[in-house]
N, C-alpha and C. Protein backbone atom coordinates (compact mmCIF):
# COMPACT_ATOMS: atom_id res chain seq x y z
N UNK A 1 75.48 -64.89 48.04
CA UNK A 1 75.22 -63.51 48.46
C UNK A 1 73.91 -63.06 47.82
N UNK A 2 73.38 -62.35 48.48
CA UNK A 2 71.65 -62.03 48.15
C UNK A 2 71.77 -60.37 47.52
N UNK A 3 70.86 -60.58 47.23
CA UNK A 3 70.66 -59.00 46.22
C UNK A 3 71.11 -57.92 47.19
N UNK A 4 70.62 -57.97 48.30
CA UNK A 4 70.64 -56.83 48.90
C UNK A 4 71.70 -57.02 49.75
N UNK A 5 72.50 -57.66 50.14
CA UNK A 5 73.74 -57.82 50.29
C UNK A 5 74.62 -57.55 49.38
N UNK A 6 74.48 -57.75 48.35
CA UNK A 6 75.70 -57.31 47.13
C UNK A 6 75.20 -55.80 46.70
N UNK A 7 74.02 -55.28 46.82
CA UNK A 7 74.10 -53.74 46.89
C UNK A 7 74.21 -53.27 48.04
N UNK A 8 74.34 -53.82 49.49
CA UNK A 8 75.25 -52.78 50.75
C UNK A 8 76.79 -52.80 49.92
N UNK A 9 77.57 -54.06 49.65
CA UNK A 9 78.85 -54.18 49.33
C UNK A 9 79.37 -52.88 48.24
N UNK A 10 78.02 -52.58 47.71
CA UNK A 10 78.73 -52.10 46.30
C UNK A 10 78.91 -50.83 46.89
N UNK A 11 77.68 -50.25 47.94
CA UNK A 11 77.77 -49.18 48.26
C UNK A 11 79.16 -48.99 49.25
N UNK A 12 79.45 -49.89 50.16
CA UNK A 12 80.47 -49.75 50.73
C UNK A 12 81.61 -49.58 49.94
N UNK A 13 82.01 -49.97 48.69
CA UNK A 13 82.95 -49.99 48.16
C UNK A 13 82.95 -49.03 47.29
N UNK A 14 82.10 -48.14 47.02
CA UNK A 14 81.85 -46.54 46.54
C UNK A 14 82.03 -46.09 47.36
N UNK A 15 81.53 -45.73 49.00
CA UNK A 15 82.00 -45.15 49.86
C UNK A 15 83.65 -45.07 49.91
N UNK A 16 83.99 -46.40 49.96
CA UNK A 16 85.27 -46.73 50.01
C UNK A 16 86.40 -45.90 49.47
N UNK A 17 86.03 -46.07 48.04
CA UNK A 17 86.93 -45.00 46.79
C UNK A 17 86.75 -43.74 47.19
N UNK A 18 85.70 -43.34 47.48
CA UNK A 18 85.83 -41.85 48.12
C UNK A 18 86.78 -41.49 49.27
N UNK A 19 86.84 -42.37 50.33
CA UNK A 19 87.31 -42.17 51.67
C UNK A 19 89.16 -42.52 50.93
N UNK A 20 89.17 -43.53 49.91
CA UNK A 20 90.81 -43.63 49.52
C UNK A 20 91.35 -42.13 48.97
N UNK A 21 89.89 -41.58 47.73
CA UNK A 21 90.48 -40.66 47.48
C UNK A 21 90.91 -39.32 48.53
N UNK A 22 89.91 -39.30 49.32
CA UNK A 22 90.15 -38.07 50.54
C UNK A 22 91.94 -38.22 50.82
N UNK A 23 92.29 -39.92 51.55
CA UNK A 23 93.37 -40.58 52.13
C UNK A 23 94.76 -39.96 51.14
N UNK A 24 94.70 -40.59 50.25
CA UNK A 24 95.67 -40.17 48.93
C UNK A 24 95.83 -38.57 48.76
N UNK A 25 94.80 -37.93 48.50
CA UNK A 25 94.66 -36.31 48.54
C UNK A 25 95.53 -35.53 49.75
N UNK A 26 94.98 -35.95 50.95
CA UNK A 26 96.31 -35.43 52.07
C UNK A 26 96.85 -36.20 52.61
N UNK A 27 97.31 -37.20 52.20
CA UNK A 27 98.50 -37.88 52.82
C UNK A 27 100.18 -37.09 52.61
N UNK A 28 100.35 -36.38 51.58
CA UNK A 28 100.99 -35.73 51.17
C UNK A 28 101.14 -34.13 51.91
N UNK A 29 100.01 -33.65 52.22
CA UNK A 29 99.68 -32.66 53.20
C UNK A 29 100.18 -32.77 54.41
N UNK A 30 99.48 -33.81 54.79
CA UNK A 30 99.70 -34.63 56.07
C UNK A 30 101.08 -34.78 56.41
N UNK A 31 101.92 -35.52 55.58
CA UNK A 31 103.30 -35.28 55.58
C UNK A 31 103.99 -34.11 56.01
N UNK A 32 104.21 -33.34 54.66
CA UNK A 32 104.63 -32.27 54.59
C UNK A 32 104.34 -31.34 55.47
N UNK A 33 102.99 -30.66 55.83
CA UNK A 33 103.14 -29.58 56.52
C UNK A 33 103.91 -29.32 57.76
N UNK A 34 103.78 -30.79 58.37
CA UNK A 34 104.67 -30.84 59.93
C UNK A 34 105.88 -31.10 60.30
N UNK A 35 106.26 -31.33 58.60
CA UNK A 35 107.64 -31.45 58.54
C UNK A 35 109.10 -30.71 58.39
N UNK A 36 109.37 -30.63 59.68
CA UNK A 36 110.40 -29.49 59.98
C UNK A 36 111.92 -29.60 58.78
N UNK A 37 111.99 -30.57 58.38
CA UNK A 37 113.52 -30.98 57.75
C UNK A 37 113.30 -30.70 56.32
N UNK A 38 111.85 -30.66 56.51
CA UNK A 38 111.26 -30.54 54.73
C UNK A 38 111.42 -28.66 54.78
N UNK A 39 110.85 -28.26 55.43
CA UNK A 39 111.30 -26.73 55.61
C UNK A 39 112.72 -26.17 55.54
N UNK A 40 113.29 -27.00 56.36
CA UNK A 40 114.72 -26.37 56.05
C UNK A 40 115.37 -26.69 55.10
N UNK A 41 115.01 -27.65 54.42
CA UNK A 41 115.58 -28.06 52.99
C UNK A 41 115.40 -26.99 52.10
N UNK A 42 113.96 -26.28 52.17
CA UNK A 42 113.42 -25.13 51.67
C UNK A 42 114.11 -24.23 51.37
N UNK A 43 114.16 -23.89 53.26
CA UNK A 43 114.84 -22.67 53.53
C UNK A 43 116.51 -22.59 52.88
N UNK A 44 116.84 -23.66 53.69
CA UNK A 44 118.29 -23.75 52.23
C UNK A 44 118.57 -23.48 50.91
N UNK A 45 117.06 -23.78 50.55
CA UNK A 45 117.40 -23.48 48.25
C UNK A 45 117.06 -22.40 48.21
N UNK A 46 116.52 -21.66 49.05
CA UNK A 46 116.12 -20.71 48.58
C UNK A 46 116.69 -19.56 48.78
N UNK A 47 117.95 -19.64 50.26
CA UNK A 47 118.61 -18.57 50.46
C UNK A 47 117.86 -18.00 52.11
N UNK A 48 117.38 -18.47 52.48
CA UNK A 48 116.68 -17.87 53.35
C UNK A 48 117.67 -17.53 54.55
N UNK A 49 118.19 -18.27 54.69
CA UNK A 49 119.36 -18.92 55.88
C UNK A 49 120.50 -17.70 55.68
N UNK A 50 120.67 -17.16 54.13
CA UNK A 50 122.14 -16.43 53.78
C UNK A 50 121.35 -15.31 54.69
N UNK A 51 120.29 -14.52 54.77
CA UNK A 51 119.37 -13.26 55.26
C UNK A 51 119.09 -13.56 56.90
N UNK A 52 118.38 -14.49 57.03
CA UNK A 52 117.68 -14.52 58.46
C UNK A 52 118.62 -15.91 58.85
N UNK A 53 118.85 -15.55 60.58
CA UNK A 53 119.25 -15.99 61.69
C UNK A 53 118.74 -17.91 61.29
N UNK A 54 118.99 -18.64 60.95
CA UNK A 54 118.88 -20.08 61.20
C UNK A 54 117.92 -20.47 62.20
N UNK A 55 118.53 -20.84 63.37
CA UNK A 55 117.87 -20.87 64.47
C UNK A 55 117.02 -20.03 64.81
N UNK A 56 116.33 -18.75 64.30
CA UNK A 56 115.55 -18.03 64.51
C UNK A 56 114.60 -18.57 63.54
N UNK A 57 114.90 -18.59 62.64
CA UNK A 57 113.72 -19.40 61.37
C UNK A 57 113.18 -20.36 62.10
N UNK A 58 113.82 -21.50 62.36
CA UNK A 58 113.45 -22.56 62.88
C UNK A 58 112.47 -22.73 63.90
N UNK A 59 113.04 -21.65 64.99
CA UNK A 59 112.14 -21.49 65.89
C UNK A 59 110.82 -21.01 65.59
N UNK A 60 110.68 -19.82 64.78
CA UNK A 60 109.65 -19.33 64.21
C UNK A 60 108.72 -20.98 63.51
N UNK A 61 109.56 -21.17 62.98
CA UNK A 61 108.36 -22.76 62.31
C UNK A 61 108.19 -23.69 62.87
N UNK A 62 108.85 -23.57 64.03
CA UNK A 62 107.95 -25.17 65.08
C UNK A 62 106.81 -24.19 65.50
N UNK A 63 106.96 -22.85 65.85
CA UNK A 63 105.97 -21.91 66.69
C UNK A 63 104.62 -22.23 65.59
N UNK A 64 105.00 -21.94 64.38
CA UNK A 64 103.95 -21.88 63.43
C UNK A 64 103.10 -23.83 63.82
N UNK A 65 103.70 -24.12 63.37
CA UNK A 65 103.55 -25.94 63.91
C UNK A 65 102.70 -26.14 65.16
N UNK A 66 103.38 -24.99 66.08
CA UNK A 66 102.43 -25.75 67.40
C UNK A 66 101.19 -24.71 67.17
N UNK A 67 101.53 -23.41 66.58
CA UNK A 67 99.88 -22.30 66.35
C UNK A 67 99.01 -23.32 65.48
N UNK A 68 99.29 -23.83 64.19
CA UNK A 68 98.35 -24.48 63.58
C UNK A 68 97.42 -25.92 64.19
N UNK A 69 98.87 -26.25 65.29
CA UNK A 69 97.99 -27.74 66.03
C UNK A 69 97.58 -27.17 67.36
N UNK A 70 97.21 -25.92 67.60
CA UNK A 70 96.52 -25.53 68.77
C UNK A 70 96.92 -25.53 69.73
N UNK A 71 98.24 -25.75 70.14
CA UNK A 71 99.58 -26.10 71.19
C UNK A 71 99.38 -24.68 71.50
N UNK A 72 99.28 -23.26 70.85
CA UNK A 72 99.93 -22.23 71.19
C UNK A 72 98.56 -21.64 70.88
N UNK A 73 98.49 -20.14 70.75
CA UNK A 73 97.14 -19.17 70.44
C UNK A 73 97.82 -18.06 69.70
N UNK A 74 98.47 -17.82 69.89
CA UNK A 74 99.36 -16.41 69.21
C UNK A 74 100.62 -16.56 68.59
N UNK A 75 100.78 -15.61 67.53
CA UNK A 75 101.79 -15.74 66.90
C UNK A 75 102.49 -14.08 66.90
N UNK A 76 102.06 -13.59 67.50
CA UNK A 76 102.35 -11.60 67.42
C UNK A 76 103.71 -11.97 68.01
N UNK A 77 104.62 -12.15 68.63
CA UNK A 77 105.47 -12.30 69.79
C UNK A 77 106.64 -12.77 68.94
N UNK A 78 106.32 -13.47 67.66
CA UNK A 78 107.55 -14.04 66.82
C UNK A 78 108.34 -12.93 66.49
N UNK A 79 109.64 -12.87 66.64
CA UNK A 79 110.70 -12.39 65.56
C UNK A 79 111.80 -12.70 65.42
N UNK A 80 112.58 -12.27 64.32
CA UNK A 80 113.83 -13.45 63.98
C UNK A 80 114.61 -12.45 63.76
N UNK A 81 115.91 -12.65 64.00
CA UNK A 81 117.29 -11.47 63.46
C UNK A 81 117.56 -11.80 62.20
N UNK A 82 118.23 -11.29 61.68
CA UNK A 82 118.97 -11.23 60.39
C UNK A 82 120.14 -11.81 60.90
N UNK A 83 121.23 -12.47 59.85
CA UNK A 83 121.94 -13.97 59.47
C UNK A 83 123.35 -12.21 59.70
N UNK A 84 123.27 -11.73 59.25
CA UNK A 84 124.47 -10.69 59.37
C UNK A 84 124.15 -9.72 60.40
N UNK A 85 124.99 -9.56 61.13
CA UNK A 85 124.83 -8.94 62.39
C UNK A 85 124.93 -7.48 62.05
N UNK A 86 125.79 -6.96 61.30
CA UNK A 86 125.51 -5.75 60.81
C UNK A 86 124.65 -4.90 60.31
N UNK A 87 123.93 -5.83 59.63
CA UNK A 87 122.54 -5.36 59.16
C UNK A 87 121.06 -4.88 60.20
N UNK A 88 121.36 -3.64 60.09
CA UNK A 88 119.64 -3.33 61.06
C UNK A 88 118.52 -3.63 60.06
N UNK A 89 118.18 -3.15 59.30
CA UNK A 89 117.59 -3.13 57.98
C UNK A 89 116.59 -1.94 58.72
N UNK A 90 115.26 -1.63 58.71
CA UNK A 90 114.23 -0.82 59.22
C UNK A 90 114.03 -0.87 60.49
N UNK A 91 114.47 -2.18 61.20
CA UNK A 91 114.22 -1.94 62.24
C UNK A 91 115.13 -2.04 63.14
N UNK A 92 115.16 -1.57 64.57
CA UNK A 92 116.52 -1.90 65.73
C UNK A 92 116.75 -3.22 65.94
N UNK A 93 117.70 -2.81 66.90
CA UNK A 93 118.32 -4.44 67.12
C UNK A 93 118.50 -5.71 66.29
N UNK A 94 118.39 -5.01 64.87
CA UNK A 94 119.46 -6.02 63.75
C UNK A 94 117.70 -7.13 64.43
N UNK A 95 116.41 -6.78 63.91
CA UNK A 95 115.71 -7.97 64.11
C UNK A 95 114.87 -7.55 62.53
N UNK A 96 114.07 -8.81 62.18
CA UNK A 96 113.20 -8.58 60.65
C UNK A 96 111.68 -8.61 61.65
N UNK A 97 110.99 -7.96 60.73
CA UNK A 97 109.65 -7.62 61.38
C UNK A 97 108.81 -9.11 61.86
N UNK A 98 108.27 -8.72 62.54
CA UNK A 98 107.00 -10.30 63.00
C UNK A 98 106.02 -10.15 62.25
N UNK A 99 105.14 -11.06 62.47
CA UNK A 99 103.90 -10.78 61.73
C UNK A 99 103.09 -10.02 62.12
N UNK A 100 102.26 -9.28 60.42
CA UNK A 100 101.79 -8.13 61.28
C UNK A 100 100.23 -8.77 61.03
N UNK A 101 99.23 -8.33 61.58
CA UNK A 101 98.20 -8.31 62.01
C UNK A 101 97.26 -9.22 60.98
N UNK A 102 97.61 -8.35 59.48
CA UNK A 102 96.69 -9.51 58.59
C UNK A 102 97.17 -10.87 58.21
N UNK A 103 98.52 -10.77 58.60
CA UNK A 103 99.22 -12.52 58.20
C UNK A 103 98.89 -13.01 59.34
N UNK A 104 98.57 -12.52 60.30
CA UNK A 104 98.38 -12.99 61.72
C UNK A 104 96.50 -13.62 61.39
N UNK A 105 95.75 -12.89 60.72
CA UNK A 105 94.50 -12.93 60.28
C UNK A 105 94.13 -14.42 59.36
N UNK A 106 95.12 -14.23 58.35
CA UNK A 106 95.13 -15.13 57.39
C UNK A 106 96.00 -17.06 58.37
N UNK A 107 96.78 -16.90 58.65
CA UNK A 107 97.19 -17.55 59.48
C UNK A 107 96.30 -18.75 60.28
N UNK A 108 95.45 -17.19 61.35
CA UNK A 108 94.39 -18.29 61.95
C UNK A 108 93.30 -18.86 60.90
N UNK A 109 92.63 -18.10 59.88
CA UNK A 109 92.21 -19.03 58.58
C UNK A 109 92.39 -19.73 58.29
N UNK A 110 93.81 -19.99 58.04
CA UNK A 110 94.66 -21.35 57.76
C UNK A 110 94.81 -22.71 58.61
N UNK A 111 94.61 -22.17 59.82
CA UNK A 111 94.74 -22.91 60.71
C UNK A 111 93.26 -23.63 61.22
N UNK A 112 92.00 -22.61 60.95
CA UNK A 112 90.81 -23.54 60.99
C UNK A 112 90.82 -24.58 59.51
N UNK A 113 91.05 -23.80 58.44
CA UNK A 113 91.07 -24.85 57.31
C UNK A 113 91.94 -26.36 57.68
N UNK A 114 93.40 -26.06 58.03
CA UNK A 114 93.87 -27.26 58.28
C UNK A 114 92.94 -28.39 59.52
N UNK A 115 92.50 -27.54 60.02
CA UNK A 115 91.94 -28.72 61.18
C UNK A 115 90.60 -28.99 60.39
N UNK A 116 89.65 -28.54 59.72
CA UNK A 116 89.21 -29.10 59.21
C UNK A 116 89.41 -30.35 58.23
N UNK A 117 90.31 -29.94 57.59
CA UNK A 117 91.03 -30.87 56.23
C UNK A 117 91.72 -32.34 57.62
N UNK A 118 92.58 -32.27 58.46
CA UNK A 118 92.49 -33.26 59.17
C UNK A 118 91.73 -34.56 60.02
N UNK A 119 90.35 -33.41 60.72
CA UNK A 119 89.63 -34.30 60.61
C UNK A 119 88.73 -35.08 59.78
N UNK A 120 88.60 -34.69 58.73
CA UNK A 120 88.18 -35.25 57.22
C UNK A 120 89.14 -36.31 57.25
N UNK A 121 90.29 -35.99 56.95
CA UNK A 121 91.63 -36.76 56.61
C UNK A 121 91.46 -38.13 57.76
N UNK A 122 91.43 -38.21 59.43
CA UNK A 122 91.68 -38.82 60.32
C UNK A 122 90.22 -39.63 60.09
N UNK A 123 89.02 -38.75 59.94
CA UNK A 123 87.86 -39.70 60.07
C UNK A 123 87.66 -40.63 58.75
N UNK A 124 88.47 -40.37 57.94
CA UNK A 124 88.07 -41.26 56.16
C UNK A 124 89.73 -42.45 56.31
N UNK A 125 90.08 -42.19 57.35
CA UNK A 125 90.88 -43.50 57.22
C UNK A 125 90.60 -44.37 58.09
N UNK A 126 89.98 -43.91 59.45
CA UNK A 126 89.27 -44.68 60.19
C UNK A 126 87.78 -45.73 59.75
N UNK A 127 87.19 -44.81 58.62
CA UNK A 127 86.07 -44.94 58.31
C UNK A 127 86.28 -46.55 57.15
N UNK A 128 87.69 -45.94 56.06
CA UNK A 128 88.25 -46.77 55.33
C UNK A 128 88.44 -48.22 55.96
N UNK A 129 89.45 -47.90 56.79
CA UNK A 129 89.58 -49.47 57.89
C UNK A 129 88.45 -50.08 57.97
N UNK A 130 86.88 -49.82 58.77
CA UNK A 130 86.17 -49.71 59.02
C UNK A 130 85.50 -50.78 57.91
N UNK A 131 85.41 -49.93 56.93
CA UNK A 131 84.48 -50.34 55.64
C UNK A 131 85.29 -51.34 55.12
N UNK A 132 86.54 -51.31 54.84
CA UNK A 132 87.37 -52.55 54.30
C UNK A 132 86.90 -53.66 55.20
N UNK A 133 86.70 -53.98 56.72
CA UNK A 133 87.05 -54.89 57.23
C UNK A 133 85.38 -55.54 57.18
N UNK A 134 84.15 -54.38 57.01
CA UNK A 134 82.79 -54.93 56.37
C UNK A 134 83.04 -55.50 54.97
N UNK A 135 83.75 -55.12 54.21
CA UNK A 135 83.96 -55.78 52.87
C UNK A 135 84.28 -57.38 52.82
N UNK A 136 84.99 -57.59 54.12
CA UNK A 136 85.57 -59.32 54.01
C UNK A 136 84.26 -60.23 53.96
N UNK A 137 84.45 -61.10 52.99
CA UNK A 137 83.72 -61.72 52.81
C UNK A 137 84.68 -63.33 52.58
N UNK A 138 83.76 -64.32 52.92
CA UNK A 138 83.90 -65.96 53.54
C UNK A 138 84.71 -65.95 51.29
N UNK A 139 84.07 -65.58 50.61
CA UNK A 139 84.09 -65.70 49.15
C UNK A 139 85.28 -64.76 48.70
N UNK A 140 86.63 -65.17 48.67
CA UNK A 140 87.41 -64.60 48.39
C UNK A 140 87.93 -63.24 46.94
N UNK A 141 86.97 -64.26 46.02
CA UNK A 141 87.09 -63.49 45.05
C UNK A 141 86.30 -62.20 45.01
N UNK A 142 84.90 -62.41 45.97
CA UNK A 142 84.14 -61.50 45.86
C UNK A 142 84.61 -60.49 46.65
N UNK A 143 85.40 -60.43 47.80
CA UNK A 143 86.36 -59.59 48.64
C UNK A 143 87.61 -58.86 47.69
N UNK A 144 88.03 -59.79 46.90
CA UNK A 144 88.94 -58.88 45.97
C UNK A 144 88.47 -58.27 44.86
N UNK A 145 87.34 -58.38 44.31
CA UNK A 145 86.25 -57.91 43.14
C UNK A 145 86.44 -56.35 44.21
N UNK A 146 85.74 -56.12 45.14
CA UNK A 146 85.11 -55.03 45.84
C UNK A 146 86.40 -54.52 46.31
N UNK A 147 88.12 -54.98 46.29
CA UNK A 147 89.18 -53.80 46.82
C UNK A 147 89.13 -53.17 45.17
N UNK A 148 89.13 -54.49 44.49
CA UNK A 148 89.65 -54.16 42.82
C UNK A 148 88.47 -52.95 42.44
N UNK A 149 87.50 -52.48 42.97
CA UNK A 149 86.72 -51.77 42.40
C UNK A 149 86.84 -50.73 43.78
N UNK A 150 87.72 -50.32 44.43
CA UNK A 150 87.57 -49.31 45.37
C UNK A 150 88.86 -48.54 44.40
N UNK A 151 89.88 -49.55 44.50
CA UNK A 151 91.11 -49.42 43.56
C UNK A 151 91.28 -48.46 42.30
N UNK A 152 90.49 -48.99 41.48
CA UNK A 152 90.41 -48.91 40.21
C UNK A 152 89.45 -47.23 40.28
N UNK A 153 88.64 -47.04 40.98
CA UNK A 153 87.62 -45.48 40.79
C UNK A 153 88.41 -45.11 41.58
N UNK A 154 89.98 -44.66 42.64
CA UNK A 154 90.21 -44.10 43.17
C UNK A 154 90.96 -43.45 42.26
N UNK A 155 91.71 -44.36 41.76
CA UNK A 155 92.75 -44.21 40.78
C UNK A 155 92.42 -43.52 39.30
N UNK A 156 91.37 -43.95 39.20
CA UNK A 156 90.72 -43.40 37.55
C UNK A 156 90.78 -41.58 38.35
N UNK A 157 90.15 -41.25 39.44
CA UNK A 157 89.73 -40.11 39.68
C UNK A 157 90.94 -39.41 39.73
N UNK A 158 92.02 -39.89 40.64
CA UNK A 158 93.40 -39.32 41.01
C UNK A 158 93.82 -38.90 39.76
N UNK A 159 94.02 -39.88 38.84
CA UNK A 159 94.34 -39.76 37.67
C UNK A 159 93.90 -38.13 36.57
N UNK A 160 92.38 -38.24 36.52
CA UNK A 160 92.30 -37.15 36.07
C UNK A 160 92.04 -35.67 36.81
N UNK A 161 92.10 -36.06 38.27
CA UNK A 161 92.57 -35.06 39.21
C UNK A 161 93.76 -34.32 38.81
N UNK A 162 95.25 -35.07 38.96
CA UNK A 162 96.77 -34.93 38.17
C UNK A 162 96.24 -33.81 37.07
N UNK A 163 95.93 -34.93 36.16
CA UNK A 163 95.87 -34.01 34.36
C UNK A 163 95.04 -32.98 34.41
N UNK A 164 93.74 -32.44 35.32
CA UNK A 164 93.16 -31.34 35.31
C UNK A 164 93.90 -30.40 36.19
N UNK A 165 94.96 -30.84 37.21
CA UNK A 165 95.75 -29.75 37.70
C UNK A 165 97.03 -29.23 37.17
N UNK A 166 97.22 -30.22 36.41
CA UNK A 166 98.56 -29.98 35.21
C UNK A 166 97.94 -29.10 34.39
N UNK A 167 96.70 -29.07 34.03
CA UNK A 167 96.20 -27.67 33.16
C UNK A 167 96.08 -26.56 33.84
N UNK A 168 95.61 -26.82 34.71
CA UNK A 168 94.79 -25.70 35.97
C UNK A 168 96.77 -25.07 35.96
N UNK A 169 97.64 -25.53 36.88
CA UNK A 169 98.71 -25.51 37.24
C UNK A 169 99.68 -24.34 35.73
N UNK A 170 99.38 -24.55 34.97
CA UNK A 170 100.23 -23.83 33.47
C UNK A 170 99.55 -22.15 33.89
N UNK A 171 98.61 -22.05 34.46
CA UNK A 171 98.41 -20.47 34.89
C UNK A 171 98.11 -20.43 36.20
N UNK A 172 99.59 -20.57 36.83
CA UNK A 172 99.67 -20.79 37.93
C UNK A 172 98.91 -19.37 38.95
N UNK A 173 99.68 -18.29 38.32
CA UNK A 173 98.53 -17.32 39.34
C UNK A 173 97.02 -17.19 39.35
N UNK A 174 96.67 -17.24 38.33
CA UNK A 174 94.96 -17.34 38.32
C UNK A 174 94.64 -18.73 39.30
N UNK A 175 95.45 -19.99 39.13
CA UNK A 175 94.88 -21.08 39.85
C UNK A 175 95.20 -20.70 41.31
N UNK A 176 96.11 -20.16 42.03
CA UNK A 176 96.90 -19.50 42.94
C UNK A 176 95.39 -18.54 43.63
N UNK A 177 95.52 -17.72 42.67
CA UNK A 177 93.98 -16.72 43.29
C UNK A 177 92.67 -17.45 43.42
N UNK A 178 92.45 -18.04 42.45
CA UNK A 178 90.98 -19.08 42.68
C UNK A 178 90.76 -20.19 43.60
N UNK A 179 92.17 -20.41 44.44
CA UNK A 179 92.22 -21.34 45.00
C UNK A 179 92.38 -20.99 46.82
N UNK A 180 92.92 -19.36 46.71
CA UNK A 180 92.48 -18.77 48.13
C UNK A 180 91.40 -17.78 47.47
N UNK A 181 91.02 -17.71 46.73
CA UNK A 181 89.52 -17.00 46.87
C UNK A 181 88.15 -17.95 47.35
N UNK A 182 88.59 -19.30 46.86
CA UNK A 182 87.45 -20.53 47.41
C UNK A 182 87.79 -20.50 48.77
N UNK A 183 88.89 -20.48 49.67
CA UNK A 183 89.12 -20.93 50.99
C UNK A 183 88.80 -19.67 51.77
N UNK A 184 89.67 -18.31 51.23
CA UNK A 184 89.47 -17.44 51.68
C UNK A 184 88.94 -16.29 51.03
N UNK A 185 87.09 -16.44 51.56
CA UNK A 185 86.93 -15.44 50.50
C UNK A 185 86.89 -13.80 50.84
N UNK A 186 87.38 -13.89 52.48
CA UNK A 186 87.64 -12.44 52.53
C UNK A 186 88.69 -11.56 52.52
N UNK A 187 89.40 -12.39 51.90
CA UNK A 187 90.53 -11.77 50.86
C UNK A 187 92.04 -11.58 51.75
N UNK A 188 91.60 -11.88 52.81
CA UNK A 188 92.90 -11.51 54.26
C UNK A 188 94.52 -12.65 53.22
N UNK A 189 94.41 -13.00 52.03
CA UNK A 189 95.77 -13.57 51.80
C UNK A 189 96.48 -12.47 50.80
N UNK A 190 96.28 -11.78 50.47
CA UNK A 190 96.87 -10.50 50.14
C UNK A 190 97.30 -9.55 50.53
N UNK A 191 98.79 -9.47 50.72
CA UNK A 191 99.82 -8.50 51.65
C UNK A 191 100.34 -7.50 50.70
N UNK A 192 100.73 -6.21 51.63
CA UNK A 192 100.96 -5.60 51.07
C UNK A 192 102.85 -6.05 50.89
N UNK A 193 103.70 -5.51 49.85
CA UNK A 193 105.48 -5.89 49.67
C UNK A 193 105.56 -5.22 51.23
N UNK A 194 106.68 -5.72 51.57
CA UNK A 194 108.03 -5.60 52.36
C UNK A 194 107.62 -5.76 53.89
């Protein structure tokens, strides 16, 4: 292998660790957000189910599901009853309010961020494949030198990714505010109670 062949490799395999770390970062995202069973597991610990209608929740979070993947455009139209039929609470017909206008605001925010964060996510695993399969080389060891070093800086980074959010994480509201003040900096994630 020639000089300048073993510095494309190296660069590919820096590229590489980056595109693993993106991969690793929302794969977990990726999971979770679309996951309806993971919600109701939620909704179960938390009591949600004893207050609001079941099947009204539910429905409400595939709706959210198909608003964030662009299936739908609006979310004003949602509302869910309450789990006790007796209960009106503020409003008629025994229903809990929909969303009002600034969660409706914050929402679509959310929903350009996620499609951004996806195609990041979709193009760095394509890109990964991609670059792994330029990495093969006829020289075996030198093919596993270059995963062992995509490996090893993904992992060093993840690593102190973890331990700087385990600090960050101990003041959870300040990290909480700094973390929709970077995404959203015009402040639409702050509701008023009830």
């Amino acid at each position: 292998m020639n000089s300048k062949t073993g510095k494309i490799k190296k660069t590919f395999s820096f590229i590489n660790s980056i595109l693993l770390i993106i991969i690793i970062l929302f794969t977990p995202l990726a999971y979770y957000i679309f996951n309806p069973g993971y919600y109701e597991t939620l909704y179960e610990d938390n009591g949600v189910f004893s207050i609001l209608n079941r099947n009204d929740v539910m429905n409400v979070t595939e709706e959210i599901f198909k608003f964030f993947t662009g299936r739908t455009t609006t979310l004003q139209t949602i509302q869910v009853r309450y789990s006790d039929e007796s209960f009106s609470g503020s409003s008629n017909n025994n229903m809990a309010a929909s969303f009002r206008p600034e969660e409706i605001s914050h929402l679509n925010d959310v929903r350009k961020l996620l499609l951004r964060i996806f195609i990041l996510y979709c193009g760095s695993i394509i890109l990964f494949v991609i670059m792994t399969f330029l990495l093969i080389e006829k020289n075996i060891k030198n093919f596993i030198r270059n995963l062992g070093a995509i490996f090893t800086i993904s992992s060093s980074f993840m690593l102190l990714f973890i331990i700087i959010l385990y600090f960050l994480g101990q003041n959870f509201p300040v990290l909480f505010d700094n973390f929709h003040g970077l995404f959203f900096p015009q402040g639409n994630y702050i509701f008023p109670p009830g």
